[in-house]
Protein backbone atom coordinates (compact mmCIF):
# COMPACT_ATOMS: atom_id res chain seq x y z
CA UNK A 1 0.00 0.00 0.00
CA UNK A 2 1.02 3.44 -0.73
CA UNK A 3 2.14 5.62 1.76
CA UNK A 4 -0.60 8.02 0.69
CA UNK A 5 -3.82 6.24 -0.56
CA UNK A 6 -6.74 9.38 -0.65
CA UNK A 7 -9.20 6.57 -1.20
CA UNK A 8 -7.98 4.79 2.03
CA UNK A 9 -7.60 7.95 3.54
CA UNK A 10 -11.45 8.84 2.28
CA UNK A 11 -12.86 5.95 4.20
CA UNK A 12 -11.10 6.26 7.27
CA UNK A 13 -12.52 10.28 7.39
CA UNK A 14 -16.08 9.17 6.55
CA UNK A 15 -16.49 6.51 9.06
CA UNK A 16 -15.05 8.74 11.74
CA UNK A 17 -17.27 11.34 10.12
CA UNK A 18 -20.20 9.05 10.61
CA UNK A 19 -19.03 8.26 14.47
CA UNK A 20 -18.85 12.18 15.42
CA UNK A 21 -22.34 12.44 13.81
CA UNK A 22 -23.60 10.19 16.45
CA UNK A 23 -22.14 11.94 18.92
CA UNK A 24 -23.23 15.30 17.93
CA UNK A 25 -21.03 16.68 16.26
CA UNK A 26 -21.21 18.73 12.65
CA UNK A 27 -18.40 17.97 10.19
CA UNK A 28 -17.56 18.14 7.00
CA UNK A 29 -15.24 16.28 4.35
CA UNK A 30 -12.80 17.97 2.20
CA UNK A 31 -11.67 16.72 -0.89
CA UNK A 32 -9.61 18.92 -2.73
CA UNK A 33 -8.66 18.58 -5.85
CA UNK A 34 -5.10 18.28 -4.97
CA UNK A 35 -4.03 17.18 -1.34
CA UNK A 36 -5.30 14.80 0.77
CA UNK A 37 -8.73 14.87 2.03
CA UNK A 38 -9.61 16.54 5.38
CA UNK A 39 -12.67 16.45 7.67
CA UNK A 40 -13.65 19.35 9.24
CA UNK A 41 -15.30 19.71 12.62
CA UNK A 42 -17.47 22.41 13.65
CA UNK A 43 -17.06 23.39 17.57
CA UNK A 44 -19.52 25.73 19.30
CA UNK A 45 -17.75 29.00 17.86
CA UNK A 46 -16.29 29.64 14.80
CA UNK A 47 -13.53 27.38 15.54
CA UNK A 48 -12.92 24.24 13.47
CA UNK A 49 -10.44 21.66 13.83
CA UNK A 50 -9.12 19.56 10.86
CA UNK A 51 -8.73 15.92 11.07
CA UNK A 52 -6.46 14.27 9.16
CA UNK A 53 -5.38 10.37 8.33
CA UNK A 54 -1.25 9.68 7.95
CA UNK A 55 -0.11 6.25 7.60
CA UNK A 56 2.54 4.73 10.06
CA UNK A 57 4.15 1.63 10.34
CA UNK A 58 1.56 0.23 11.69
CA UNK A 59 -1.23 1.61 10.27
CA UNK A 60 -3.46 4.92 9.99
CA UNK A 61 -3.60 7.58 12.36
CA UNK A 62 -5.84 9.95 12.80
CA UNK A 63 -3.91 13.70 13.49
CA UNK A 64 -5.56 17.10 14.42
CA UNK A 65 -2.81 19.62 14.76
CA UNK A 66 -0.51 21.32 12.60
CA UNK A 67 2.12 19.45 10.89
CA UNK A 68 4.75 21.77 13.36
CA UNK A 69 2.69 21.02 15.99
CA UNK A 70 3.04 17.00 15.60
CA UNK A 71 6.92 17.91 15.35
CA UNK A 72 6.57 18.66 18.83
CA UNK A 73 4.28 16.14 20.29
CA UNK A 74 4.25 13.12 18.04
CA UNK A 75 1.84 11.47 20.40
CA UNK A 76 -1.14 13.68 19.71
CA UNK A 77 -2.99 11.23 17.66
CA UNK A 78 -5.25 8.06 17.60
CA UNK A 79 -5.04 5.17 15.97
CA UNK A 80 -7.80 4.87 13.01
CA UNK A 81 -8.97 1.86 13.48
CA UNK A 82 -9.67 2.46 17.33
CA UNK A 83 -13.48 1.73 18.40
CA UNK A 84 -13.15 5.41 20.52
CA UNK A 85 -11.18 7.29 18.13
CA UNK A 86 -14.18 9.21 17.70
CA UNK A 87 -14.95 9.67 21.50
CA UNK A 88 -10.77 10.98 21.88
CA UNK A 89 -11.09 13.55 19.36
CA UNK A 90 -13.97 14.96 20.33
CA UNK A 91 -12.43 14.93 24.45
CA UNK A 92 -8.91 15.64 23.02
CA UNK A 93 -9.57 18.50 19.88
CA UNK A 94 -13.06 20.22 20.34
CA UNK A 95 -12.97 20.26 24.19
């Protein structure tokens, strides 16, 4: 598998899409025409966060800050195939 797969990267972002929903949460997916696809969340202000999916070693990870913010603190992150990723964004990014 590629290092960057959008359509890999597509799924992961729509299920967790689908498991904020439940939660309560407004997002939206962003597929640019160049780039890698990003899902947006909508907090109570005007703040968003963006979610993005990187592939590791060991498989994809869901990021929410800054590329020079990951630099930093690589362990602000959660696996994508966790069954809570969804609840540790939401504790983690938007609160």
């Amino acid at each position: 598998m590629k290092e960057r797969d959008p359509q890999e990267q597509f799924i992961h972002l729509v299920r967790l899409g689908w498991d904020l929903r439940g939660l309560g949460v407004g997002t939206a997916l962003m597929l640019p025409q160049v780039g890698q696809p990003v899902l947006e969340i909508m907090s109570g202000g005007e703040t968003r966060v963006r979610i993005t999916v990187i592939r590791r070693a060991c498989g994809w990870v869901f990021v929410w800050r800054p590329w020079w913010a990951r630099v930093w603190r690589p362990g602000e992150g959660v696996w994508a195939g966790a069954d809570n990723a969804a609840d540790v964004i939401v504790s983690a990014a938007i609160a």
